[in-house]
Protein backbone atom coordinates (compact mmCIF):
# COMPACT_ATOMS: atom_id res chain seq x y z
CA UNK A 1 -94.71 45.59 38.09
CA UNK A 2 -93.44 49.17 36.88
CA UNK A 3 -94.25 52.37 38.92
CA UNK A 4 -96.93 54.04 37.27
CA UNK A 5 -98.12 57.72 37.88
CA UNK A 6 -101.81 59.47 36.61
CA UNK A 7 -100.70 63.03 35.56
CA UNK A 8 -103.89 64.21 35.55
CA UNK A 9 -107.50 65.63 36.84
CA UNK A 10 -109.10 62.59 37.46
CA UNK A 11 -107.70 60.29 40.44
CA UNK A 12 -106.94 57.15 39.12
CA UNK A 13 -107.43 55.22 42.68
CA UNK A 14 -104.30 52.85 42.15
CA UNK A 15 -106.02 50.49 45.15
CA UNK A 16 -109.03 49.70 42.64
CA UNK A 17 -106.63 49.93 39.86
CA UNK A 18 -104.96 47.10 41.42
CA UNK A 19 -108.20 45.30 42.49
CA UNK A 20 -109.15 45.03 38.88
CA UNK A 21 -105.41 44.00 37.62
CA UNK A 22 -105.82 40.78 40.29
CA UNK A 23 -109.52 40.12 39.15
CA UNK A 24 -107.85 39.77 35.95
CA UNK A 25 -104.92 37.85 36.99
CA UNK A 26 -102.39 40.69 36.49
CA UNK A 27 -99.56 41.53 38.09
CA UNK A 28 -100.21 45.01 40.95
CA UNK A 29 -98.14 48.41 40.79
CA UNK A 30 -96.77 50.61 42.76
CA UNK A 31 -97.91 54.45 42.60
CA UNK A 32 -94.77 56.23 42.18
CA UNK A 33 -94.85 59.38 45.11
CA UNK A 34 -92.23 61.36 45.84
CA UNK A 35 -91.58 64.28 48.62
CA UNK A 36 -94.08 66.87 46.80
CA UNK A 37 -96.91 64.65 46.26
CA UNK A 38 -99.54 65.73 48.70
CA UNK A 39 -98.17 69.46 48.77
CA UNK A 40 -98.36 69.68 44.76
CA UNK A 41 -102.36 69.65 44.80
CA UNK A 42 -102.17 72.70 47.67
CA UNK A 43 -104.68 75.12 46.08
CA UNK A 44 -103.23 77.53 48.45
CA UNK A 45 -99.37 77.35 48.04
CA UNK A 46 -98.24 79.88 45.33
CA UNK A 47 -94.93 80.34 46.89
CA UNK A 48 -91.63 80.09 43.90
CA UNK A 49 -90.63 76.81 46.25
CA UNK A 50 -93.76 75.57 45.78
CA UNK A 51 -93.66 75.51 41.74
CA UNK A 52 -90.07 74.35 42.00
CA UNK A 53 -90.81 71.51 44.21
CA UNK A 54 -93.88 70.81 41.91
CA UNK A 55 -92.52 70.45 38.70
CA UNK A 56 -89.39 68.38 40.18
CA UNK A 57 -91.95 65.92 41.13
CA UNK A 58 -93.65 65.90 38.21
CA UNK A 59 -90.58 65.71 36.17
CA UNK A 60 -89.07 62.87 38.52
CA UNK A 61 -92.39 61.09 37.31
CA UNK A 62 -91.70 60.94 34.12
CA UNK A 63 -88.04 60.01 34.37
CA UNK A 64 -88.84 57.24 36.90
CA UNK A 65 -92.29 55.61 36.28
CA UNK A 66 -92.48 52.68 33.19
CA UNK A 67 -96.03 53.85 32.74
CA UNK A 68 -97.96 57.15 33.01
CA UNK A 69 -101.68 58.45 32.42
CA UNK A 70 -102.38 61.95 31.28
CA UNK A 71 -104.65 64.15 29.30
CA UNK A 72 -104.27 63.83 25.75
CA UNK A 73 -104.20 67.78 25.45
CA UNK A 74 -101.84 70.10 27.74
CA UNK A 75 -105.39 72.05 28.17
CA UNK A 76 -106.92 69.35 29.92
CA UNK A 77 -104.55 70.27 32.60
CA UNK A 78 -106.28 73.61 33.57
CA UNK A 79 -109.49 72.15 35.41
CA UNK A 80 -108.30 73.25 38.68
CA UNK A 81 -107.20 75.81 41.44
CA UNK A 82 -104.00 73.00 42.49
CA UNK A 83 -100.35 74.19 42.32
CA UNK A 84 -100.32 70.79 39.81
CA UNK A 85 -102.34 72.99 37.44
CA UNK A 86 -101.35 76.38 38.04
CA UNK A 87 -97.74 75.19 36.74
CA UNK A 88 -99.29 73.16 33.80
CA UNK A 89 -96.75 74.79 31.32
CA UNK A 90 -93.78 73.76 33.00
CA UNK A 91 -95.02 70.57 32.41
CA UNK A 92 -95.70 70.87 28.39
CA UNK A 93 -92.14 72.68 28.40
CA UNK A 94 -90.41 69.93 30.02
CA UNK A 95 -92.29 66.98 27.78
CA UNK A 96 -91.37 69.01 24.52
CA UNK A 97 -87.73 69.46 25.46
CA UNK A 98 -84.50 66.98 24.94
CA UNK A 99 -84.40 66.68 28.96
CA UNK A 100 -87.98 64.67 28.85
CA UNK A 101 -87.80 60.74 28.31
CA UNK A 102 -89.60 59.59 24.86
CA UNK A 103 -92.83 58.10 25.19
CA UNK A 104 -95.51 55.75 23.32
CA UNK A 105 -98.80 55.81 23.89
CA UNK A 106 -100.06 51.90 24.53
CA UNK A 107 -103.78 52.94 25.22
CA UNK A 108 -106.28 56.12 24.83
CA UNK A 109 -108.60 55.76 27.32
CA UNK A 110 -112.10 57.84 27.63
CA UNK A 111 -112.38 60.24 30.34
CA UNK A 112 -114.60 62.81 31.96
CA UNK A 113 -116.47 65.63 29.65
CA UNK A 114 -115.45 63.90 26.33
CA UNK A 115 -111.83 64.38 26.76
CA UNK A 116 -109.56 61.46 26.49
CA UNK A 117 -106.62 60.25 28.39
CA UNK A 118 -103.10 58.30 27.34
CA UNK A 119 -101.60 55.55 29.09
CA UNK A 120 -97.67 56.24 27.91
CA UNK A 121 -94.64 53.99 28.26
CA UNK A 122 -91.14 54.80 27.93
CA UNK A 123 -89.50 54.20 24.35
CA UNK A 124 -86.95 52.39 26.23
CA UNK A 125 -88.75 50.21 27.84
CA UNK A 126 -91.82 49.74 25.32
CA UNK A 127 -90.65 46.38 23.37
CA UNK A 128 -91.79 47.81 19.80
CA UNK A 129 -95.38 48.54 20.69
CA UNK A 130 -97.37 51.55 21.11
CA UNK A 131 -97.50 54.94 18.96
CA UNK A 132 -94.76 57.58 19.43
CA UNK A 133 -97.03 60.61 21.72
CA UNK A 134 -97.15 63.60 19.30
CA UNK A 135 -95.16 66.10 20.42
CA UNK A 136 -95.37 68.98 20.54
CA UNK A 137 -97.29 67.90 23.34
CA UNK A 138 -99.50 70.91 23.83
CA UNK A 139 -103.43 72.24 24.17
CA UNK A 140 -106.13 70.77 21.79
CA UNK A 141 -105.89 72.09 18.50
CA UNK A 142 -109.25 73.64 16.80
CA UNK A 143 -109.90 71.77 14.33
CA UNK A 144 -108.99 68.43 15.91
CA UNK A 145 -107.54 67.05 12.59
CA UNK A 146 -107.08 63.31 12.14
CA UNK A 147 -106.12 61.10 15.29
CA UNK A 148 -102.92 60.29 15.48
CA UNK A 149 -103.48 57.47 17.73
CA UNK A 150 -105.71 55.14 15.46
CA UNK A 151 -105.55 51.83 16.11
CA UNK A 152 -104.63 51.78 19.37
CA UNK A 153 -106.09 49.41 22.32
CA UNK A 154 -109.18 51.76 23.86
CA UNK A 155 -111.74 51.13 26.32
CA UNK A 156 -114.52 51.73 24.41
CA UNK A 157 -117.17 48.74 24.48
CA UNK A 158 -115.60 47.29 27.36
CA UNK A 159 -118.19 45.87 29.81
CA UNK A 160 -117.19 45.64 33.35
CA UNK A 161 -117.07 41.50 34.04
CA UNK A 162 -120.46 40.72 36.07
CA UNK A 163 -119.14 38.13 38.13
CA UNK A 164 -116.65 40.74 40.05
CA UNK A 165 -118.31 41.64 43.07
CA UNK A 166 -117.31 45.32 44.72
CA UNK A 167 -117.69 45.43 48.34
């Protein structure tokens, strides 16, 4: 399968991601990691090299991985002391510009504290299905206004499958 990256607050375990995929007799990913992924959640690194070397890896996510998961707002990024959020613009600047791939979103999951979070495909590679992500891809807007991603596959009122046993 695709590399997929979680560009978010919320770890996205990609070993009990997978678990669940074979449960349900999908196919596993790979987690996409670069160089800077275990220095870009240093809450202590606020060194220039250290936001340089952050957003690359963030940006080579998006250029590289089939599918992604992040926060439906840009102000869902600020949750935490991490050089990952500390550069959280970078990132919004870099999704709203011409350099950023085009994305859909295939799936609005529900997250921590009420927020919501998109799994996003590239155009290229999304075989006509999906919504284009708004853009500009930015914080939540007060009011909220109408969702743009109606429609959409979500997890709500999905039951985990009894018969799966954790260990």
């Amino acid at each position: 399968m695709a590399l997929v990256q979680k560009i978010g607050h919320v770890n996205y375990n990609p070993v009990i991601l997978n678990y669940y995929r074979l449960q349900n007799n999908l196919q596993s990913f790979t987690p996409l990691r670069k160089d800077w992924a275990d220095q870009m959640w240093s809450a202590t690194d606020k060194t220039e090299e250290g936001r340089v070397n952050t957003r690359n890896e963030v940006y080579a996510y998006f250029r590289e991985s089939s599918y992604l998961v992040i926060p439906e707002y840009s102000s869902q990024y600020q949750w935490g002391p991490y050089a990952f959020y500390r550069y959280h613009e970078d990132i919004v600047n870099f999704l709203n510009s011409s350099e950023a791939p085009r994305f859909v979103v295939r799936r609005v999951l529900h997250d921590v504290h009420g927020s919501r979070v998109l799994l996003i495909q590239r155009e290229a590679e999304e075989g006509g299905e999906g919504i284009p992500l708004k853009l500009p891809f930015g914080p939540k807007p007060d009011p909220v206004g109408k969702d743009p991603y109606v429609g959409l596959p979500t997890d709500k009122g999905l039951t985990p499958d009894p018969s799966v046993k954790i260990r």
